[in-house]
N, C-alpha and C. Protein backbone atom coordinates (compact mmCIF):
# COMPACT_ATOMS: atom_id res chain seq x y z
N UNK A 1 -25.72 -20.26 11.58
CA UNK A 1 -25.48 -18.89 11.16
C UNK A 1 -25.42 -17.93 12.33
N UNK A 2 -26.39 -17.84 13.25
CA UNK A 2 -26.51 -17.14 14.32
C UNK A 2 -25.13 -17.53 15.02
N UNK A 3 -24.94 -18.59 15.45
CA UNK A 3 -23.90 -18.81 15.95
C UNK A 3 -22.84 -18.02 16.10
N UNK A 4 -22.48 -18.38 14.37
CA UNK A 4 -20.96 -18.23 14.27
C UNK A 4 -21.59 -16.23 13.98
N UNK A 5 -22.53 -15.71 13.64
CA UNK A 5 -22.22 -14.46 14.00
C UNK A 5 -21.62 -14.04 15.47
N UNK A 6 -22.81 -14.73 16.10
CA UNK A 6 -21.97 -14.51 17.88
C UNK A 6 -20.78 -14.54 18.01
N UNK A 7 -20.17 -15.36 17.59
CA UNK A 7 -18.61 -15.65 17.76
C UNK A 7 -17.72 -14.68 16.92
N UNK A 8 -18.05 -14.32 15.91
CA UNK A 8 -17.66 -13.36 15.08
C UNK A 8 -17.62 -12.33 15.93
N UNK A 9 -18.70 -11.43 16.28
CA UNK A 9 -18.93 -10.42 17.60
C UNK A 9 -17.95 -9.98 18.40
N UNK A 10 -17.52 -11.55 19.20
CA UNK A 10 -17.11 -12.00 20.23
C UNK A 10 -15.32 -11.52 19.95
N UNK A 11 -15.12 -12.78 18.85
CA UNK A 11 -13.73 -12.55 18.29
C UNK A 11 -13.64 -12.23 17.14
N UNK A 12 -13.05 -11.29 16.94
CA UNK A 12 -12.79 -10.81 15.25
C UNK A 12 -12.01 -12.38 14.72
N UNK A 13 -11.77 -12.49 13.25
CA UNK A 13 -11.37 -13.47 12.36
C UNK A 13 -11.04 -12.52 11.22
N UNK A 14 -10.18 -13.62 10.63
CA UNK A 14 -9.73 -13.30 9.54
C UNK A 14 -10.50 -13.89 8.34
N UNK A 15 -11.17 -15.34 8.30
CA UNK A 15 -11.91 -15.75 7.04
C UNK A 15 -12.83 -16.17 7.82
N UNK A 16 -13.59 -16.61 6.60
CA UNK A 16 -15.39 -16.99 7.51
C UNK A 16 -15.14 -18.33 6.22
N UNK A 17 -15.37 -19.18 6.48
CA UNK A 17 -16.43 -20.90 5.51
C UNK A 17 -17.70 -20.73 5.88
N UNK A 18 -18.32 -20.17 4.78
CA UNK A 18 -20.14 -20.74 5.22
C UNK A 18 -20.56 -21.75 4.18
N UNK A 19 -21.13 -22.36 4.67
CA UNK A 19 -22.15 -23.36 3.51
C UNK A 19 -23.40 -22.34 3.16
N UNK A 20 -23.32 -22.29 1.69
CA UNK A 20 -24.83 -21.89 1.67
C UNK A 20 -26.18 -22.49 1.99
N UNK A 21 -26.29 -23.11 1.93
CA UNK A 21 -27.67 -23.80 3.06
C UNK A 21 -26.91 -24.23 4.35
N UNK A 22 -27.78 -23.40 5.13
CA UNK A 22 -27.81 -23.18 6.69
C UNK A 22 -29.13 -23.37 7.66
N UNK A 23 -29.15 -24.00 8.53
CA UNK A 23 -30.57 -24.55 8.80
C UNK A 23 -31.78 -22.87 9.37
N UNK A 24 -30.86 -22.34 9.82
CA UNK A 24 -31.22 -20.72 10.19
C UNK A 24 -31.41 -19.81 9.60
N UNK A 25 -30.40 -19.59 8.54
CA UNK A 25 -30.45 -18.39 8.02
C UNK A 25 -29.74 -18.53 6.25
N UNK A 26 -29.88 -17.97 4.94
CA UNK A 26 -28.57 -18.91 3.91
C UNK A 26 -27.84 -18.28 4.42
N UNK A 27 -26.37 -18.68 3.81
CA UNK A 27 -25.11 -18.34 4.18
C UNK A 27 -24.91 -16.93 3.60
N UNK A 28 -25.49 -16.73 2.31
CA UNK A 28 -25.66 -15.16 2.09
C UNK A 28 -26.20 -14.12 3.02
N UNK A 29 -26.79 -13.95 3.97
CA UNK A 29 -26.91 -13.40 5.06
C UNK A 29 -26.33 -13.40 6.10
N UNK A 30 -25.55 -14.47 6.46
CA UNK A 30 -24.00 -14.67 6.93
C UNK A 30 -23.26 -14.00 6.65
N UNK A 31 -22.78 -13.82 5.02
CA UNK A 31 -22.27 -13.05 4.56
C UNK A 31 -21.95 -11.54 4.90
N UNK A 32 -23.84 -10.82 4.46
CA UNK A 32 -23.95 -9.74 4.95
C UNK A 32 -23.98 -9.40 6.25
N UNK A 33 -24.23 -9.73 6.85
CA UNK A 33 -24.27 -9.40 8.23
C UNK A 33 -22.97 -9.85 8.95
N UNK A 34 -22.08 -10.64 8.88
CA UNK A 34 -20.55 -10.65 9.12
C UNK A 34 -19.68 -9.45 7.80
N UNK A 35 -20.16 -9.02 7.47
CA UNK A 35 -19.34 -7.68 6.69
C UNK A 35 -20.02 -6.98 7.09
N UNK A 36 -20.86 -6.52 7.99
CA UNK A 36 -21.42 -5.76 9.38
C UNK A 36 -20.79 -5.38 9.79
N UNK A 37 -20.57 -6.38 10.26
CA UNK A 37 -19.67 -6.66 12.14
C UNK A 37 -17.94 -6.70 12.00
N UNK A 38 -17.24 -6.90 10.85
CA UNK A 38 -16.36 -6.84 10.30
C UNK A 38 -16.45 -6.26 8.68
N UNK A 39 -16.08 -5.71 8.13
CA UNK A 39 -15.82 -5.05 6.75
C UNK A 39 -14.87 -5.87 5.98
N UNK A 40 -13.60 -5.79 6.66
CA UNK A 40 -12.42 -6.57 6.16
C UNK A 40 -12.01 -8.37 5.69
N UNK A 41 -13.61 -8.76 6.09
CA UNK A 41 -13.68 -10.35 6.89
C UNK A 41 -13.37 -10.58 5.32
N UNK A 42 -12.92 -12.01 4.86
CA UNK A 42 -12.54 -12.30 3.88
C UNK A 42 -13.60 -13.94 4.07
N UNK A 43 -14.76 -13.90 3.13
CA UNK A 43 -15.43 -14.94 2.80
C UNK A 43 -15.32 -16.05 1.81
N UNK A 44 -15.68 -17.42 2.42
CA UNK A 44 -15.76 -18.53 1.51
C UNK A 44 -16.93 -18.86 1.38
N UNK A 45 -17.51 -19.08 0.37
CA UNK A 45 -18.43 -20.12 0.29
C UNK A 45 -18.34 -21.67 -0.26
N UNK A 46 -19.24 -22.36 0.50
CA UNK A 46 -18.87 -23.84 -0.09
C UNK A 46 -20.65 -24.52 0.24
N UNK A 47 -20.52 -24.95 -1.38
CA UNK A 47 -22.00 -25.74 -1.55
C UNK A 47 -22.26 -26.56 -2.11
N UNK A 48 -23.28 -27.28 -2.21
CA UNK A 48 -23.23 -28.71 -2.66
C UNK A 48 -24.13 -28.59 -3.34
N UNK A 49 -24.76 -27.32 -3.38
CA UNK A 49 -25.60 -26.56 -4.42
C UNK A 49 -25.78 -25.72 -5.73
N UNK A 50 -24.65 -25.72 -6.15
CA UNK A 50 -23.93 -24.51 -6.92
C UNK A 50 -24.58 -24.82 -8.51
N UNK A 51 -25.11 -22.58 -8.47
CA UNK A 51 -25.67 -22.70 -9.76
C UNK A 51 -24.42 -21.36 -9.86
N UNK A 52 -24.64 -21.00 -11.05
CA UNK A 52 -23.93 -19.56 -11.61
C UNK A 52 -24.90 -18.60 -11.43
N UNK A 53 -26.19 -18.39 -10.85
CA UNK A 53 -26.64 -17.10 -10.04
C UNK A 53 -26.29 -17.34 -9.34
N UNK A 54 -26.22 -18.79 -8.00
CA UNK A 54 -25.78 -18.35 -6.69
C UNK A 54 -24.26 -17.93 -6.36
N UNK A 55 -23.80 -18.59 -7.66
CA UNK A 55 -22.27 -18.04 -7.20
C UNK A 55 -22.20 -16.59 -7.21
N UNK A 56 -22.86 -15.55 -8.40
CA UNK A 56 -22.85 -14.77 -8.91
C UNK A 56 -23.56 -13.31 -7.08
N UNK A 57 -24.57 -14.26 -6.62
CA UNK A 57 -25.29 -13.94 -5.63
C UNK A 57 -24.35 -13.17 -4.53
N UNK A 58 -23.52 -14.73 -4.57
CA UNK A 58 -22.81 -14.74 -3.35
C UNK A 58 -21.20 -13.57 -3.60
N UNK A 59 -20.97 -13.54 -5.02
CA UNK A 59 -19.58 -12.50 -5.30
C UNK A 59 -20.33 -10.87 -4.36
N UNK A 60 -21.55 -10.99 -5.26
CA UNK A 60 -22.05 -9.58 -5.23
C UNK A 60 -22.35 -9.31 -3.15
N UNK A 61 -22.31 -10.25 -2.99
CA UNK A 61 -22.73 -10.61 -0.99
C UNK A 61 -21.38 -9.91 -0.38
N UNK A 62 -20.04 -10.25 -1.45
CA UNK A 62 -19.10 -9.87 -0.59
C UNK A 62 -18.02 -10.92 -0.52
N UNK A 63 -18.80 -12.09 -1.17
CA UNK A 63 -17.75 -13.20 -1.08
C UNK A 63 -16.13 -13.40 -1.69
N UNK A 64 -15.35 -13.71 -1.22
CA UNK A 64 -14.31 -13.59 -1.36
C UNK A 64 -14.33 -14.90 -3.10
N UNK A 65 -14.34 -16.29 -2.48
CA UNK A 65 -14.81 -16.94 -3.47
C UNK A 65 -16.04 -17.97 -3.13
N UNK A 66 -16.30 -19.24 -4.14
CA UNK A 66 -17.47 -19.32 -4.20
C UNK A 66 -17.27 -21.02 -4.47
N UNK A 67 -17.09 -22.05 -4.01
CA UNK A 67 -16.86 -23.39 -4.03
C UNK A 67 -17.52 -24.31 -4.25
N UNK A 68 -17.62 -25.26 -4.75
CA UNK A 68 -18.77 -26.17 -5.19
C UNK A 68 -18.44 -27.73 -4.15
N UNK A 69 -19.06 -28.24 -3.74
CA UNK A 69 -18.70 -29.37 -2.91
C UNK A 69 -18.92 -31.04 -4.27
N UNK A 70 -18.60 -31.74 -4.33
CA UNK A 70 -17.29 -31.74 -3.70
C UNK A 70 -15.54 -31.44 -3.61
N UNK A 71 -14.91 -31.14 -3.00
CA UNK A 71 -13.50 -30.30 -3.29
C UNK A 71 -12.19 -31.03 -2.54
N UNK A 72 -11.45 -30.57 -3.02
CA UNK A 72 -9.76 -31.24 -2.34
C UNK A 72 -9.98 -30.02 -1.08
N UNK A 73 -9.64 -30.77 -0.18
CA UNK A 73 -8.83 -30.23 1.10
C UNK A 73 -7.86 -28.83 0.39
N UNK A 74 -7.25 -29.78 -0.41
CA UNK A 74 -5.69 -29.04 -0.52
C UNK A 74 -6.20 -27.64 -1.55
N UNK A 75 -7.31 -27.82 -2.45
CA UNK A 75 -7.64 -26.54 -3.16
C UNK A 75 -8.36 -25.32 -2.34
N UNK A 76 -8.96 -26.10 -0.95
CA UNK A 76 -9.61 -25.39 -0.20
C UNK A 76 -8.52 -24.94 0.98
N UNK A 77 -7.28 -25.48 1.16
CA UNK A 77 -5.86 -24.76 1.63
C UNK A 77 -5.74 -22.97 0.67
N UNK A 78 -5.69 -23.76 -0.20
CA UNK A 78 -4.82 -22.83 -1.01
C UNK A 78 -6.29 -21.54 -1.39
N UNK A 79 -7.60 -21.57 -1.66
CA UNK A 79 -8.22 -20.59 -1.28
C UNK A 79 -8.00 -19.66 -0.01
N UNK A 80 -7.81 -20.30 1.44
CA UNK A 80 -7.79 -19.66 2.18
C UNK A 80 -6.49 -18.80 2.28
N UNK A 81 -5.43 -19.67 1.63
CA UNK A 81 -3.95 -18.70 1.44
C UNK A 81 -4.42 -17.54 0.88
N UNK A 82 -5.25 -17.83 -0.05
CA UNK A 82 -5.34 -16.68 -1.71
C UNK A 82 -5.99 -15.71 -0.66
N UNK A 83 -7.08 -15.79 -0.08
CA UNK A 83 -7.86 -15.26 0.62
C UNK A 83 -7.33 -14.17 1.78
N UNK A 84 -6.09 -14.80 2.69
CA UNK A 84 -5.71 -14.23 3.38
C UNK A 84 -4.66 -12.90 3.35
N UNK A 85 -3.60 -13.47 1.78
CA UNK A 85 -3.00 -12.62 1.16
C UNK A 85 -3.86 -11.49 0.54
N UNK A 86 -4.76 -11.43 -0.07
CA UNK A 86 -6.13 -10.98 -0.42
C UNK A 86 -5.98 -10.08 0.94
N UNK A 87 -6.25 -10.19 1.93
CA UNK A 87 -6.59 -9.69 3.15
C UNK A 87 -5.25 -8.51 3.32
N UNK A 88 -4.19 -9.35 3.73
CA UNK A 88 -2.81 -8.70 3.66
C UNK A 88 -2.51 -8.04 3.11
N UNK A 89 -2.90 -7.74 1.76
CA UNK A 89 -2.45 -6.41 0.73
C UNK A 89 -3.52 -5.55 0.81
N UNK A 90 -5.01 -5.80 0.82
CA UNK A 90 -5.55 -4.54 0.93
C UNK A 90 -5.38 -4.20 2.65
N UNK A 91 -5.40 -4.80 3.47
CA UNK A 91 -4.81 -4.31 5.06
C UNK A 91 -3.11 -2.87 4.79
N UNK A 92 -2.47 -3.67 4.26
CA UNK A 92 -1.30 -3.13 4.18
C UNK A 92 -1.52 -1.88 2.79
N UNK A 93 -2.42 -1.83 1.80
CA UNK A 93 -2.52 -0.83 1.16
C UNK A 93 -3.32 0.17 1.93
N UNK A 94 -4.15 -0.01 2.35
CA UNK A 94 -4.87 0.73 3.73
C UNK A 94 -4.15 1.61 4.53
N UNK A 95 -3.15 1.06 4.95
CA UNK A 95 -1.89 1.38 5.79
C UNK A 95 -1.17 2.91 5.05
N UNK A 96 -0.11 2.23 3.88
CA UNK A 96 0.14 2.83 2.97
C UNK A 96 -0.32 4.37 2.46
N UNK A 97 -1.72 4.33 2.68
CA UNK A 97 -2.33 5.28 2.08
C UNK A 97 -2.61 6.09 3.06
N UNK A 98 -2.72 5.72 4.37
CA UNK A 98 -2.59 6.51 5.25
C UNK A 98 -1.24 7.08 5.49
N UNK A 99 -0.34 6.40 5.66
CA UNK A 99 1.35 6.95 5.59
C UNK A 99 1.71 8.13 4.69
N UNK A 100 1.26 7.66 3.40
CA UNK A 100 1.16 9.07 2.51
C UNK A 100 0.35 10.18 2.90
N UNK A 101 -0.85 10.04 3.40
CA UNK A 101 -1.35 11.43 3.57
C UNK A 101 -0.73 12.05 4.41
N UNK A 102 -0.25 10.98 5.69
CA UNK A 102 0.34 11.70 7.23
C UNK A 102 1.99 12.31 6.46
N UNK A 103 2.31 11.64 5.24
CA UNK A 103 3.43 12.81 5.11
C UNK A 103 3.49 13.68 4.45
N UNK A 104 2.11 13.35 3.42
CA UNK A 104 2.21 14.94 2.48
C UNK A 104 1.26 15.94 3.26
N UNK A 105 0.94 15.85 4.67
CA UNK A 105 -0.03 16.31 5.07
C UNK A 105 0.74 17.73 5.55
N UNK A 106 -0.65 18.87 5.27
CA UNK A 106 -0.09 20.22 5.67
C UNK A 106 1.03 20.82 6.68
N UNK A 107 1.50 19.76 7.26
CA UNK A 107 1.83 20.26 8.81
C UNK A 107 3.17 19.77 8.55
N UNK A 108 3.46 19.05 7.26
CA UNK A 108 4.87 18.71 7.14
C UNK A 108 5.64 20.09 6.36
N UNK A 109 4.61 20.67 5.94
CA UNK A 109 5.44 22.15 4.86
C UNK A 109 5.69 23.54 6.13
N UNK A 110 6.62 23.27 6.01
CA UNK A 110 7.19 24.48 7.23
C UNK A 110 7.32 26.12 6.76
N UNK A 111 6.25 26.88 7.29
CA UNK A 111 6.33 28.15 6.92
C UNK A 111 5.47 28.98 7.78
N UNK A 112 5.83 30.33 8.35
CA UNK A 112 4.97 30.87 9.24
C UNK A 112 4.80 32.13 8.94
N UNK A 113 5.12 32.65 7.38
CA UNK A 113 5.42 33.89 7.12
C UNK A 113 4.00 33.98 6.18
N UNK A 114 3.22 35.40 6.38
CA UNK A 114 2.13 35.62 6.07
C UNK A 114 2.05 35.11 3.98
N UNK A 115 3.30 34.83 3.42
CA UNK A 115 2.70 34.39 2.00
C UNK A 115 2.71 33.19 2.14
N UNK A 116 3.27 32.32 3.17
CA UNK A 116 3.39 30.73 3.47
C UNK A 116 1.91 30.67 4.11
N UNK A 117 1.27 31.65 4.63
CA UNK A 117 -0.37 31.33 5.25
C UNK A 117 -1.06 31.60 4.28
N UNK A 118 -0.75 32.10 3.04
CA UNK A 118 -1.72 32.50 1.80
C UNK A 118 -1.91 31.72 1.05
N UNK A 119 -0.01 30.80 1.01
CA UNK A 119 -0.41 29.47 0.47
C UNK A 119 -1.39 28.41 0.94
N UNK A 120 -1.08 28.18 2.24
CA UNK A 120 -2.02 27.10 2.83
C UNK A 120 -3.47 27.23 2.46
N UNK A 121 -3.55 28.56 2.93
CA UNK A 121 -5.19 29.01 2.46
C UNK A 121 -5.36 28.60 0.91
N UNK A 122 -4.62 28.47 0.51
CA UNK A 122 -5.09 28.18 -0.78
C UNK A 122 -5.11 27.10 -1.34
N UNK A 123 -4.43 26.19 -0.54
CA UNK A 123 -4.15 24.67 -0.99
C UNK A 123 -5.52 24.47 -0.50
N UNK A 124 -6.09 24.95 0.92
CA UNK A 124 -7.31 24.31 1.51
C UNK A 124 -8.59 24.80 0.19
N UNK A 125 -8.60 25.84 0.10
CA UNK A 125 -9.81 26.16 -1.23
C UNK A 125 -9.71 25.51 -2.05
N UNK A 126 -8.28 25.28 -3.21
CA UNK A 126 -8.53 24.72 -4.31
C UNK A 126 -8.51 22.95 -4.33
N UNK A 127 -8.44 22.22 -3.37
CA UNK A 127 -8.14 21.10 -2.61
C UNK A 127 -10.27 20.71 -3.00
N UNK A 128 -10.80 21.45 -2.91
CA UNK A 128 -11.86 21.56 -2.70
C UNK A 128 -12.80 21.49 -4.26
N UNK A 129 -11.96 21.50 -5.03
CA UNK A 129 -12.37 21.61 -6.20
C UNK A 129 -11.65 20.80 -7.08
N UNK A 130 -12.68 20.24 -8.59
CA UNK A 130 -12.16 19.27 -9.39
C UNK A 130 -11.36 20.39 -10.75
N UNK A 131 -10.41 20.94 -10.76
CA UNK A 131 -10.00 22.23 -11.08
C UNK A 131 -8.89 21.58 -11.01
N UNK A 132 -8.10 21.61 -12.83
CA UNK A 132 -6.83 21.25 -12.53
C UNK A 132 -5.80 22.41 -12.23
N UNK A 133 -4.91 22.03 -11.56
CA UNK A 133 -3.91 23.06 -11.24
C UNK A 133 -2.26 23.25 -11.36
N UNK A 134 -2.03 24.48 -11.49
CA UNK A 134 -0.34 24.63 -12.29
C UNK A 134 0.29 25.53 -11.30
N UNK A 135 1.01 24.83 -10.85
CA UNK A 135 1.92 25.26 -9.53
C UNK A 135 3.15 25.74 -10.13
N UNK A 136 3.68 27.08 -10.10
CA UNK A 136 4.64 27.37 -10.50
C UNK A 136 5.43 28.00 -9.09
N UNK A 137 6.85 27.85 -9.47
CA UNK A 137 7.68 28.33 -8.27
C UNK A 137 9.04 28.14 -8.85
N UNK A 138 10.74 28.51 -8.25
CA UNK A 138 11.54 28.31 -8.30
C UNK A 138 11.69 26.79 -7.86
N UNK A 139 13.18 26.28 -8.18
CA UNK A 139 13.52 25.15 -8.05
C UNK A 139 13.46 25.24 -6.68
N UNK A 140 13.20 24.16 -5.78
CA UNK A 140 13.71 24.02 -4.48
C UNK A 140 12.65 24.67 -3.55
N UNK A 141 11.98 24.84 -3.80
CA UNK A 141 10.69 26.19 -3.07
C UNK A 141 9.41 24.76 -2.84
N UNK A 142 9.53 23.73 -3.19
CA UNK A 142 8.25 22.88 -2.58
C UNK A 142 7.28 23.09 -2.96
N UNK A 143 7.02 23.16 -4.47
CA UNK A 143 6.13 23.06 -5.22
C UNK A 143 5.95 21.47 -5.37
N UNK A 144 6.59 20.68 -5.17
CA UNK A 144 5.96 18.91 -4.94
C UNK A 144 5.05 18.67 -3.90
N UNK A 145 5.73 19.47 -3.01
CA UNK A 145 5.02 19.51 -1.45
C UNK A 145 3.63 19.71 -1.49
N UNK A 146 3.65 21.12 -2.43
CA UNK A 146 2.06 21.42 -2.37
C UNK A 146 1.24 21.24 -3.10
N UNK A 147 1.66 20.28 -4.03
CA UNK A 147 0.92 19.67 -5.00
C UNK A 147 0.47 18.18 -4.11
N UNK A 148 1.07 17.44 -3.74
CA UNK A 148 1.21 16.23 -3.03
C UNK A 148 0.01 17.10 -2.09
N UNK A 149 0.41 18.15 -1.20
CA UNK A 149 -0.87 18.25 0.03
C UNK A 149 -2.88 18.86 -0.79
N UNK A 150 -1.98 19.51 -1.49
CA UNK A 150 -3.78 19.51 -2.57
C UNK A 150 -4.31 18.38 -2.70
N UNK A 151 -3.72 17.40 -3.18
CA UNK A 151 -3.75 15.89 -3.71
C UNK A 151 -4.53 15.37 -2.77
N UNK A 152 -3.67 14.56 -1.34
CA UNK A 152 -4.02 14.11 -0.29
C UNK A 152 -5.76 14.97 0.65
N UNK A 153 -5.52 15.99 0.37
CA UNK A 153 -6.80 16.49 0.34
C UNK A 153 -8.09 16.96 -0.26
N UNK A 154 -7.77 16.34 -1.60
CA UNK A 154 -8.88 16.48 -2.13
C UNK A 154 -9.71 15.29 -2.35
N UNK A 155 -11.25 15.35 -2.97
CA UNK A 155 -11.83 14.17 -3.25
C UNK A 155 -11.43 12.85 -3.83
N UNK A 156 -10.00 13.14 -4.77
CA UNK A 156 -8.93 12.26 -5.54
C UNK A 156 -7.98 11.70 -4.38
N UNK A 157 -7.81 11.65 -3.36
CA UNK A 157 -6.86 11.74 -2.46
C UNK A 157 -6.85 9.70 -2.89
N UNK A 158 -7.85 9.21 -2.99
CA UNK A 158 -7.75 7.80 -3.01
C UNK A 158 -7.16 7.42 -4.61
N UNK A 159 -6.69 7.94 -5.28
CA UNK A 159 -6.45 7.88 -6.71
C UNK A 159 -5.34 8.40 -6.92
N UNK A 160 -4.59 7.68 -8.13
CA UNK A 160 -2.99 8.16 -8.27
C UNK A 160 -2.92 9.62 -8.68
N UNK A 161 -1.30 10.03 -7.75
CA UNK A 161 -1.64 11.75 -8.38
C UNK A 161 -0.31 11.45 -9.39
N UNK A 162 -0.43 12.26 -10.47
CA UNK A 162 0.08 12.62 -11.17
C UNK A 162 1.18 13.54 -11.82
N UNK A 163 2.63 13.90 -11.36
CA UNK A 163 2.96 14.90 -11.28
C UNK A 163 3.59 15.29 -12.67
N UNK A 164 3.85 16.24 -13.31
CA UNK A 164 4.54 16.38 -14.52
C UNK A 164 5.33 17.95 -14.36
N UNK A 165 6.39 17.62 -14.24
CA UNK A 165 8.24 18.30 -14.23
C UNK A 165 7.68 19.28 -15.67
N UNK A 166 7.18 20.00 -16.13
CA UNK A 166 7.30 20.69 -17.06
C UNK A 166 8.48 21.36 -17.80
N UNK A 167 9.57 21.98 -16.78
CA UNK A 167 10.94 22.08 -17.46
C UNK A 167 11.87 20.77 -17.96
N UNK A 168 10.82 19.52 -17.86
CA UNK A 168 11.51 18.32 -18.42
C UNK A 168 11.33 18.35 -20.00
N UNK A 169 9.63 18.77 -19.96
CA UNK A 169 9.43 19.15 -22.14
C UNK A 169 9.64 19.58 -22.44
N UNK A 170 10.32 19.26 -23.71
CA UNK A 170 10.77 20.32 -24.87
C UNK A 170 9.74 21.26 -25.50
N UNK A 171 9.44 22.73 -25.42
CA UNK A 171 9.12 23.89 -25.53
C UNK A 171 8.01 23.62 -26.56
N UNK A 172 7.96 22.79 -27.56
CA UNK A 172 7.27 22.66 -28.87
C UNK A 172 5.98 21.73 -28.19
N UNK A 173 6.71 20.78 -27.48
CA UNK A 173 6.03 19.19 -27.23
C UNK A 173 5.22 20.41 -26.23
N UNK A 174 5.52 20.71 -25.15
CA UNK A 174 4.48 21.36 -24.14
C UNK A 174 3.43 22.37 -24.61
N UNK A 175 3.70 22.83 -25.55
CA UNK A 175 2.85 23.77 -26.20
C UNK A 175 1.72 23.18 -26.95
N UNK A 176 2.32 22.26 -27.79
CA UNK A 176 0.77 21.71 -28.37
C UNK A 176 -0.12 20.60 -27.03
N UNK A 177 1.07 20.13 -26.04
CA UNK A 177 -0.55 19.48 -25.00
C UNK A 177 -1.32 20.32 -24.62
């Protein structure tokens, strides 16, 4: 266990195999303490021990999955695929979500005229609050813009935003939502 933390340290990785019995330390502390030192690390476990608390132990540890010995090579291939793709989409949604903020971010809405600074000021206040809000403006004036930069800056910024075109409902339908 100590070990392969060292080496972990040393070189980042992409998956970790621990056995849960380890002559040092269990592999659940492996666990935790390599999602230390890495966050992103994508864990296996494999045991020759396996109850449904320890598996249960080991999900809640961080574990990616949870293996019982004895196993095919080839099922323990195809975990580490699952595992790595696993890795690859939340890496690349990570990404993603940063890309969106850097473009709905304040500095993309171009305006230097004292009601374009009244807006900003105001995206930053109400950005700040769980307060839903109704952006009205002419067509073409970047009312997406500043809904998208409230969004990206508020506590929701990690959660889908929602936009709704109101001159899309029919007059009756919008009135009773």
């Amino acid at each position: 266990g100590e070990g392969g933390l060292k080496t972990l340290r040393e070189k980042p990785s992409d998956i970790l195999l621990v056995d849960l019995m380890l002559p040092s330390m269990s592999g659940l502390d492996v666990i935790r303490r390599a999602r230390e030192i890495q966050p992103a690390l994508v864990s296996i476990v494999m045991t020759g021990y396996g109850t449904i608390s320890s598996a249960i132990e080991a999900i809640k540890a961080g574990a990616f999955h949870y293996v019982t010995k004895p196993f095919e090579l080839e099922d323990l291939y195809s975990l580490v695929s699952k595992g790595l793709e696993n890795r690859r989409l939340r890496d690349e949604n990570v990404a993603l979500r940063q890309a969106l903020r850097t473009k709905f971010s304040m500095e993309n809405i171009i305006g230097t005229s004292p009601k374009m600074q009244e807006v900003f000021s105001m995206v930053e206040r109400v950005a700040a609050t769980d307060s839903t809000i109704l952006i009205l403006g002419e067509s073409g004036t970047g009312k997406e813009l500043v809904a998208k930069a409230v969004h990206f800056r508020s506590r929701r910024a990690e959660r889908p935003l929602v936009t709704v075109n109101c001159a899309a409902i029919p007059e009756n339908l919008l009135e009773s939502e």
